[in-house]
Protein backbone atom coordinates (compact mmCIF):
# COMPACT_ATOMS: atom_id res chain seq x y z
CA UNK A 1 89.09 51.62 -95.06
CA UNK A 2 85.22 51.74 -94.93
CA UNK A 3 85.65 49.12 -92.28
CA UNK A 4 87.77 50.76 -90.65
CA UNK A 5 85.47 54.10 -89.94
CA UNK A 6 82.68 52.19 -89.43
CA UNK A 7 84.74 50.18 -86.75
CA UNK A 8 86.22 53.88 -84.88
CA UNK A 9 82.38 55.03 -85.04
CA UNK A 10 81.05 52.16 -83.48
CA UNK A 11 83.82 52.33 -80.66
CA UNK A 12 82.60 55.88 -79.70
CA UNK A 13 79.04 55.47 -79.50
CA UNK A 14 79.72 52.14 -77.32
CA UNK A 15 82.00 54.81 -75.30
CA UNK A 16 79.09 57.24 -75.44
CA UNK A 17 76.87 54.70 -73.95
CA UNK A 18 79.48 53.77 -71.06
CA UNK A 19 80.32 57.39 -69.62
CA UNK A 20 76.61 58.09 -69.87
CA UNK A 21 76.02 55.20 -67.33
CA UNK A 22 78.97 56.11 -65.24
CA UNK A 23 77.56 59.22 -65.08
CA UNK A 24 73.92 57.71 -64.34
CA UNK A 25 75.56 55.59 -61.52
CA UNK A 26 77.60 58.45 -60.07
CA UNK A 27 74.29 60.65 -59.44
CA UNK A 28 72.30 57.84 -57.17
CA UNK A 29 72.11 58.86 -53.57
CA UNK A 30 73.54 56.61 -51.00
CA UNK A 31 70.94 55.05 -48.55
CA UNK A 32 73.44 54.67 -45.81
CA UNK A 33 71.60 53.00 -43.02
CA UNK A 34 67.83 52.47 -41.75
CA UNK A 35 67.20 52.70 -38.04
CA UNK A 36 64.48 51.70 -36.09
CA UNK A 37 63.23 52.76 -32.78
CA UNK A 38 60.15 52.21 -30.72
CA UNK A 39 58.63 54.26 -27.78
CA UNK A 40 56.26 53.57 -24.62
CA UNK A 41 53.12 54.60 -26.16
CA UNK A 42 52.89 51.41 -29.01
CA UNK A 43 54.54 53.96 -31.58
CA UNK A 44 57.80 53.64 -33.70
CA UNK A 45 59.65 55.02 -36.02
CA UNK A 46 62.11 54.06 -38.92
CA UNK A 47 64.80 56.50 -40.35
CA UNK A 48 66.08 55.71 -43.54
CA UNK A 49 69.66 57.78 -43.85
CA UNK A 50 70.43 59.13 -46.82
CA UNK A 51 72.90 61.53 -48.24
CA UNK A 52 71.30 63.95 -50.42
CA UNK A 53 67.95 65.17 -51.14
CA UNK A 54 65.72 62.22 -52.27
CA UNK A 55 62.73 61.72 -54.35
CA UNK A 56 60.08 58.98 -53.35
CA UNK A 57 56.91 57.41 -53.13
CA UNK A 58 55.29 55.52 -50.90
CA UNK A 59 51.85 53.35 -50.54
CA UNK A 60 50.16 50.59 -48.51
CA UNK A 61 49.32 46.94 -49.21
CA UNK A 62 46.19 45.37 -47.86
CA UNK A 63 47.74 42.96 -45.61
CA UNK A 64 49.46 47.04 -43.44
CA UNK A 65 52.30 46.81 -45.22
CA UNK A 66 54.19 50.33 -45.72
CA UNK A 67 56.39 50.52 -48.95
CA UNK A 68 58.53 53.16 -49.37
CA UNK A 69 60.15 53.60 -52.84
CA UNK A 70 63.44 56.11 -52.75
CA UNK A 71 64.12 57.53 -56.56
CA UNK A 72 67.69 57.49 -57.95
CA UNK A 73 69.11 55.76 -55.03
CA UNK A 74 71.61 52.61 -54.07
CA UNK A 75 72.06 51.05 -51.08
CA UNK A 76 75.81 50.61 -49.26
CA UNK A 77 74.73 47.74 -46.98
CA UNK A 78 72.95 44.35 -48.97
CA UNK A 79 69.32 43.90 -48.02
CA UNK A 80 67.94 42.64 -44.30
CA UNK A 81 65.27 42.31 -41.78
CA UNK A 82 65.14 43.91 -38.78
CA UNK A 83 63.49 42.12 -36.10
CA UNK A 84 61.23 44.52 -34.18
CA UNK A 85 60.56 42.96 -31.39
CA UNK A 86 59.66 45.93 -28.37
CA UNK A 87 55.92 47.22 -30.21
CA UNK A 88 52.83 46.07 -31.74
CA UNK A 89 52.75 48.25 -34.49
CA UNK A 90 55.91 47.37 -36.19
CA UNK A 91 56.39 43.42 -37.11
CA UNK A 92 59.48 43.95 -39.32
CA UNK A 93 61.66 45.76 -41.30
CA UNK A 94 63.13 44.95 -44.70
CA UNK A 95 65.56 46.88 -47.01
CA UNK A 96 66.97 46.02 -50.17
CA UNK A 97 68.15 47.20 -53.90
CA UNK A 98 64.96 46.55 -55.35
CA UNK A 99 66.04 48.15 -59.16
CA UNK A 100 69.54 49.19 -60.25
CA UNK A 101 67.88 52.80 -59.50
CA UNK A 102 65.58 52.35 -56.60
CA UNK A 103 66.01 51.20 -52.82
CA UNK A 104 63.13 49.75 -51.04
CA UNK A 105 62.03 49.66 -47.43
CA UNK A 106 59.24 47.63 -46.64
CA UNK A 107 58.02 47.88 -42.96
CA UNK A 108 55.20 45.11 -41.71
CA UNK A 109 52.52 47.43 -39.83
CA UNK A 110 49.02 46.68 -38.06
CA UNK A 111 46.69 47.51 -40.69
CA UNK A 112 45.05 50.12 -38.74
CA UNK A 113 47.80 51.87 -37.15
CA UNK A 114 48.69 55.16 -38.36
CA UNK A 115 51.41 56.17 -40.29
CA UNK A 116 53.00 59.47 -41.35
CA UNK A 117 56.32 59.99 -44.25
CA UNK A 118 58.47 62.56 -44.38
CA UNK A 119 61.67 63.95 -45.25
CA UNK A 120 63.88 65.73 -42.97
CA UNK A 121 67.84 66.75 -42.52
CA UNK A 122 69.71 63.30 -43.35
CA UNK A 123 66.82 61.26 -44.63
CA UNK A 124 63.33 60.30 -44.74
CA UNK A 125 61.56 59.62 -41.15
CA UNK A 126 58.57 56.62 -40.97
CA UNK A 127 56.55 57.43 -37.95
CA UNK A 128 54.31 54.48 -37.15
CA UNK A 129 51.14 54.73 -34.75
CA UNK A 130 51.80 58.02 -33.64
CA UNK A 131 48.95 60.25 -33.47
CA UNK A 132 51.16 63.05 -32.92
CA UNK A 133 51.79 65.58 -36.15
CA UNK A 134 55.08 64.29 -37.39
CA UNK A 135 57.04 67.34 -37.96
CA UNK A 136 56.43 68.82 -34.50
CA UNK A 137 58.76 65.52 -32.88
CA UNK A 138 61.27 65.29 -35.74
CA UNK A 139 63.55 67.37 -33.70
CA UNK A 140 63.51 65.26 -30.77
CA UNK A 141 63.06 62.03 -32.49
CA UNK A 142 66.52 62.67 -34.58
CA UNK A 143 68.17 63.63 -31.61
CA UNK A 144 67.66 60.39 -30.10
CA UNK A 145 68.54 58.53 -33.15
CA UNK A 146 71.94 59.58 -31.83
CA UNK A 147 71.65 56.72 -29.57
CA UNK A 148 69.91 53.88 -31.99
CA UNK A 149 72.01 51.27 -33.46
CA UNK A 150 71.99 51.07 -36.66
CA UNK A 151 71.07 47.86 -38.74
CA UNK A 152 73.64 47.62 -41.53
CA UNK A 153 73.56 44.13 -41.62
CA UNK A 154 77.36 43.65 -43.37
CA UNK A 155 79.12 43.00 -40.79
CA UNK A 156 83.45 42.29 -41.24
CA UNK A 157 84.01 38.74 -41.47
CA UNK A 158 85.72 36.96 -38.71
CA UNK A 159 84.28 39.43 -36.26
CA UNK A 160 85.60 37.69 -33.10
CA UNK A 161 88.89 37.03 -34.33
CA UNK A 162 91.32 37.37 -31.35
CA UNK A 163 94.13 40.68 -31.70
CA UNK A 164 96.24 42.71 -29.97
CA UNK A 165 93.45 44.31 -27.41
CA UNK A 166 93.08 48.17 -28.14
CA UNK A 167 91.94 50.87 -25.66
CA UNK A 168 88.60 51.95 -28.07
CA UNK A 169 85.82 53.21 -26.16
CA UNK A 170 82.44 55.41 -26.35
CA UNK A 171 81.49 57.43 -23.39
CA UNK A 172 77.51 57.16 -22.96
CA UNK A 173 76.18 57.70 -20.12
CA UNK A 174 73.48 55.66 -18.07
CA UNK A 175 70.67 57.65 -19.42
CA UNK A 176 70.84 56.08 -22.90
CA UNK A 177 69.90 52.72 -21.01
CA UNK A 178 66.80 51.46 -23.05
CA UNK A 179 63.88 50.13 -21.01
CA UNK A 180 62.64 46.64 -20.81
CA UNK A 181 62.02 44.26 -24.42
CA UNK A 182 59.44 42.37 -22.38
CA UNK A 183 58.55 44.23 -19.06
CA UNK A 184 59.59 42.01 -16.12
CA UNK A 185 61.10 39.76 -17.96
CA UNK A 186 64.04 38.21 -15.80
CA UNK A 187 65.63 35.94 -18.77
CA UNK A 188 69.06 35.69 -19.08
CA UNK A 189 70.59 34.45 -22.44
CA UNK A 190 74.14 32.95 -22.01
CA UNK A 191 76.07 31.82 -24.93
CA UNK A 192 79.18 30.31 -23.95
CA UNK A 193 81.41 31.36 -26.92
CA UNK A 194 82.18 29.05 -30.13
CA UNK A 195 81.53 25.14 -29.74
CA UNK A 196 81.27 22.59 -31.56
CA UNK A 197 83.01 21.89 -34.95
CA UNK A 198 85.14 25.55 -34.17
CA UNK A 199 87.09 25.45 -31.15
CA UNK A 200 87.85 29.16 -30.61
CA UNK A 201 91.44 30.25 -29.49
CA UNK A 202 93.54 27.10 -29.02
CA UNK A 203 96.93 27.86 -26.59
CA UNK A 204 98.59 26.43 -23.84
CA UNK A 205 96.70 22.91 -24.68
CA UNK A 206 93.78 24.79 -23.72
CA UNK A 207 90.52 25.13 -25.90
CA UNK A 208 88.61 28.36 -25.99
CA UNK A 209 85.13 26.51 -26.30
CA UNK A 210 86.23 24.13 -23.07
CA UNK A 211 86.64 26.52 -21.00
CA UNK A 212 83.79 29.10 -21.91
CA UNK A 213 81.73 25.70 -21.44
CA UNK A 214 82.42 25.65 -17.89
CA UNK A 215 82.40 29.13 -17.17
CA UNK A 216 78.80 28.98 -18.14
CA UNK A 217 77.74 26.00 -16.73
CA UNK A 218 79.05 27.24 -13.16
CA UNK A 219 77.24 30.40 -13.76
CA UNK A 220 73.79 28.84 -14.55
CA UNK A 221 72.32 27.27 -11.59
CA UNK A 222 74.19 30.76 -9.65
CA UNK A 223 72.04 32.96 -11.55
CA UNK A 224 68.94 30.65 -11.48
CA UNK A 225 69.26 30.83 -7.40
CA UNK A 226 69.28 34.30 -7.73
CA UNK A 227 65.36 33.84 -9.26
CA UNK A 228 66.44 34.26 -12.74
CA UNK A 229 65.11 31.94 -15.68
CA UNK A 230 68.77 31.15 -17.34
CA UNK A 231 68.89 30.11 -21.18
CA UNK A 232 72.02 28.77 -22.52
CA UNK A 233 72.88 28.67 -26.22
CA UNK A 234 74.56 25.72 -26.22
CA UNK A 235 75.03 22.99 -22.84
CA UNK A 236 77.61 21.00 -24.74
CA UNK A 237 80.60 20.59 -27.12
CA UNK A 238 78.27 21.43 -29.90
CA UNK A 239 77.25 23.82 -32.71
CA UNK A 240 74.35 26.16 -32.10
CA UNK A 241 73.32 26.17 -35.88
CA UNK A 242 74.92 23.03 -37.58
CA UNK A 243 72.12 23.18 -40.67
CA UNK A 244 72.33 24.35 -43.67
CA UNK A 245 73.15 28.36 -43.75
CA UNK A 246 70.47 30.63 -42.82
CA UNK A 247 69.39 32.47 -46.55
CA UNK A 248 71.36 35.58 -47.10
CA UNK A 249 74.21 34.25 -44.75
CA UNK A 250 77.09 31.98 -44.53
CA UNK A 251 78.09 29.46 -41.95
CA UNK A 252 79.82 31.45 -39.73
CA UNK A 253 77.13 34.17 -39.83
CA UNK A 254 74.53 31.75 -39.40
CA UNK A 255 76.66 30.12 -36.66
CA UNK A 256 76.21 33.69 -34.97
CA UNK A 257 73.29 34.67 -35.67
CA UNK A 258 71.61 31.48 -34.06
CA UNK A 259 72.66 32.89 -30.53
CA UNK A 260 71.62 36.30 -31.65
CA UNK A 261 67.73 34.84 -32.20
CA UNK A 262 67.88 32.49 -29.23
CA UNK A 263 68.00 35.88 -26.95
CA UNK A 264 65.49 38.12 -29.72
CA UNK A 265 63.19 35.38 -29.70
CA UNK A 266 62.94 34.75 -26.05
CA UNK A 267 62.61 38.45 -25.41
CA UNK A 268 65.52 38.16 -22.64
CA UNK A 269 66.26 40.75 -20.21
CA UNK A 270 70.11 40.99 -20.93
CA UNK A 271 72.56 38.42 -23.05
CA UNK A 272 75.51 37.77 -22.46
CA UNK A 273 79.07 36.05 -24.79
CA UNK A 274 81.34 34.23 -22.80
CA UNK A 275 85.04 34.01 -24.14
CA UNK A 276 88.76 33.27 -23.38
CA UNK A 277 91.22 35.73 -25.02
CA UNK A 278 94.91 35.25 -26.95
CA UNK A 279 97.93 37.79 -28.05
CA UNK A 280 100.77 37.83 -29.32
CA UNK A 281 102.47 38.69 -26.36
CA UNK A 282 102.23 35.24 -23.51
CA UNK A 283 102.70 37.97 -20.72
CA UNK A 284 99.78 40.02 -21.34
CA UNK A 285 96.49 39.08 -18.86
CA UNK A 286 92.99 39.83 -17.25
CA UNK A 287 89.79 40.88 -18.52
CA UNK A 288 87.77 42.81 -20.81
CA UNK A 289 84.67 43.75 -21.65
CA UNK A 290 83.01 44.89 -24.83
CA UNK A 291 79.66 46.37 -25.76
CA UNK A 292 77.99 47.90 -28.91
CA UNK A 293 74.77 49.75 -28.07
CA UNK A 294 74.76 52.46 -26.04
CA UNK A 295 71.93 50.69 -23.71
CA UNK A 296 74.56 48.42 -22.99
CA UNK A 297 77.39 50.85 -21.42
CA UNK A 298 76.01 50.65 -18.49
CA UNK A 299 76.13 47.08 -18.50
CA UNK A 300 79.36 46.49 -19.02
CA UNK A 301 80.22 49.02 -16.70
CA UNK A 302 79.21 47.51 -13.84
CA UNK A 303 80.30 43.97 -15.27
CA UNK A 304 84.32 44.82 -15.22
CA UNK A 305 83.45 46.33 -11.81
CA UNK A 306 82.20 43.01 -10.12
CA UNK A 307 85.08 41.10 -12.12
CA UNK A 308 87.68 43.25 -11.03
CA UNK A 309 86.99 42.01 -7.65
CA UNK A 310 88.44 38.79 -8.46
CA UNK A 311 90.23 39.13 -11.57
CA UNK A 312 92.66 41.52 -12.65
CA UNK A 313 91.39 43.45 -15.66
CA UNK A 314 93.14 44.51 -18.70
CA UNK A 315 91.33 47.15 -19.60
CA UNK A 316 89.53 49.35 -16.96
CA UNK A 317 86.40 50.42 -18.91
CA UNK A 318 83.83 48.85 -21.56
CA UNK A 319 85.05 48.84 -25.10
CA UNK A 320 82.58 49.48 -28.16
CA UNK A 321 83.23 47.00 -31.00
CA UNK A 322 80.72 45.55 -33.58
CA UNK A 323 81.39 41.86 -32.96
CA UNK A 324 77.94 39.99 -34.11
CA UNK A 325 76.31 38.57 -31.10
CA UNK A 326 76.27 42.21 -28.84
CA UNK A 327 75.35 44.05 -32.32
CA UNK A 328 72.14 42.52 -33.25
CA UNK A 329 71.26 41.45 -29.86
CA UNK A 330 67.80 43.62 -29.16
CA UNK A 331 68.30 43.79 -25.18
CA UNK A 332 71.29 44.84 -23.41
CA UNK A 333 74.24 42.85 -24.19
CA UNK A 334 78.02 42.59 -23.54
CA UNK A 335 81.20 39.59 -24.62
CA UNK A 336 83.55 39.35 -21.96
CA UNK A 337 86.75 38.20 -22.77
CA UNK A 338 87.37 36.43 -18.93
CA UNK A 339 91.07 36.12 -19.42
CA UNK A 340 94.01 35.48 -22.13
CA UNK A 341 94.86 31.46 -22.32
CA UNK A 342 97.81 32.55 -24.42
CA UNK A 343 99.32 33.63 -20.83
CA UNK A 344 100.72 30.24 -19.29
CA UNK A 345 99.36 31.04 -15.64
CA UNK A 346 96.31 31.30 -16.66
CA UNK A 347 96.00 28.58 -19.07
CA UNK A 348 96.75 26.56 -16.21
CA UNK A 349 93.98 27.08 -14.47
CA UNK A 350 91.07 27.92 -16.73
CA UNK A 351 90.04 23.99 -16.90
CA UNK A 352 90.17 24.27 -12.87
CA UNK A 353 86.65 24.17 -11.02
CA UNK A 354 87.12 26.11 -8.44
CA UNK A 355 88.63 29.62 -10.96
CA UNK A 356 85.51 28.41 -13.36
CA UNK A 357 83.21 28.85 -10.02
CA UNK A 358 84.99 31.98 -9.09
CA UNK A 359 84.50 33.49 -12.70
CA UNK A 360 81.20 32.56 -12.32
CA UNK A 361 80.31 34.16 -9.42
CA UNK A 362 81.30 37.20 -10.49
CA UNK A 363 80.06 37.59 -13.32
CA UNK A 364 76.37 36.16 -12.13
CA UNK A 365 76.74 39.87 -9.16
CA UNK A 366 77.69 41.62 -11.98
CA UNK A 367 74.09 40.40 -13.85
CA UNK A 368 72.36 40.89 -10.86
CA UNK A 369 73.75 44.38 -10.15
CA UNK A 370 72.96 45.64 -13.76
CA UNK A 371 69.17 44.15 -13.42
CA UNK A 372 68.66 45.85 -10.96
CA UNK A 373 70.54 49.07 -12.00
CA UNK A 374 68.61 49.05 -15.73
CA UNK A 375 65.19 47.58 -14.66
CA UNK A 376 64.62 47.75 -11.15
């Protein structure tokens, strides 16, 4: 009997100890998302969304380092680095759970540049070599956060998996266009879609990677007459990656994420995903165009415009979806889907030189046109 009631007593203190860290858990704020954006005068800022009103600290390491500690937090997204690669004053980003309690954001800094904290209506704002009084621009400068993508870094799996296309779309208008990652530049990243060891969409005895393949290698020495410098992610039947996974991704991710830093790292003007299309439905055809950031609207835009020309188009106007290559893509970038190979009149030509040159074509007037448009 002893036993017994020593047994039921133990069972509600270990049940005292549980809803107390339930409880615990349930009163962390949620760090939603951390945004970055940079202006013309070699300032920047990071927002750090948050719902609720947090508590935090924040110091500086030797090396210019800021560390910002948020209290009583968790973090939605797992941890990342943003690549900063439009200012001076900002090398990087990261953001992780750093304690069951606590999220971290570390952001890499020039030593000397100045650097102002503060909390306002959503979160806490980072101002970075601004020698403007903080508080007088947070207004404006969450206002335009309207328009900054957000890093969240956990991405859906299988992003480019092909479905039944939907009508989605976000009305921005041109004046969200960002200006130029690295003034003058005129680098154009191509990345003819999948490759390699995964073949894409696979219909009609036609191969997705194939015929994105050709589409870009027609469109290469176009663009390069044009006075373009032309980078392609991949010039054969090959992965991009093909290594071991990047840390902190798998191989698809990493697969992905290779194009992604082909275009950050070469600080190119606009990027752009080739691919071939499939539905359910053999009669559906034509193309479509998708974008993420709103500096890319534009872009795309003008891209189904100069398509239309010589393609029919599915859908008449850009559509916003998250797929991996246009989200963490720094300059202005778009994935066309040229055309559904599921259709049997089109699968029998996509192989053909002369459609592959007419793709081409229009695709290189719709790159020039939105040069010009964005950074001209």
């Amino acid at each position: 009997m002893r036993l017994r009631y020593f047994d039921i007593i133990f069972f509600l203190l270990c049940a005292m100890a549980f809803s107390y860290n339930i409880a615990r858990a349930g009163e962390l704020l949620t760090v939603q998302n951390v945004f970055f954006k940079s202006s013309q005068n070699n300032s920047a800022v990071v927002f750090v969304q948050i719902q609720g009103n947090p508590k935090f600290s924040y110091f500086r390491l030797e090396d210019g380092r800021i560390v910002l500690n948020i209290e009583n937090s968790k973090i939605i997204r797992k941890g990342a680095i943003i690549p900063t690669s439009n200012t001076d004053v900002v090398s990087e980003i990261h953001f992780a759970q750093n304690t069951p309690d606590m999220v971290r954001v570390v952001v890499g800094s020039n030593v000397k540049a100045k650097y102002n904290i503060t909390k306002i209506d959503g979160g806490i704002l980072i101002s970075v070599g601004s020698s403007t009084p903080l508080i007088s621009l947070a207004k404006d400068i969450t206002s335009e956060l309207q328009n900054v993508v957000p890093y969240n870094y956990a991405p859906e799996k299988n992003q480019l998996a092909k479905t039944q296309p939907s009508q989605e779309n976000l009305n921005v208008t041109s004046s969200s266009i960002s200006t130029l990652n690295a003034k003058n530049s005129k680098i154009i990243v191509i990345d003819p879609g999948h490759g390699g060891s995964d073949p894409g969409c696979v219909a009609n005895g036609v191969q997705e990677k194939v015929a994105t393949l050709g589409v870009a290698l027609h469109l290469k020495p176009i663009l390069e007459k044009m006075g373009f410098k032309v980078i392609m992610t991949r010039e054969t039947d090959t992965d991009v990656w093909g290594k071991p996974n990047m840390p902190g991704f798998d191989a698809d991710e990493s697969e992905l994420q290779a194009r992604v830093n082909i275009a950050n790292e070469n600080r190119a003007a606009l990027f752009l995903s080739i691919h071939f299309n499939a539905c359910a439905d053999p009669s559906i055809h034509g193309t479509q165009v998708y974008y993420y950031t709103p500096q890319s609207y534009r872009y795309a835009s003008i891209m189904i415009n100069d398509i239309s020309k010589v393609n029919p188009v599915y859908t008449d106007r850009p559509i916003r979806r998250p797929f991996w290559v246009i989200k963490y893509t720094t300059m202005p970038s778009i994935l066309i889907e040229t055309d559904f190979i599921t259709n049997p009149t089109v699968a029998a030509q996509v192989y053909d030189a002369a459609y592959q040159e007419k793709i081409a074509q229009a695709i290189a007037q719709g790159i020039y046109d939105s040069y010009k448009e964005i950074y001209q």
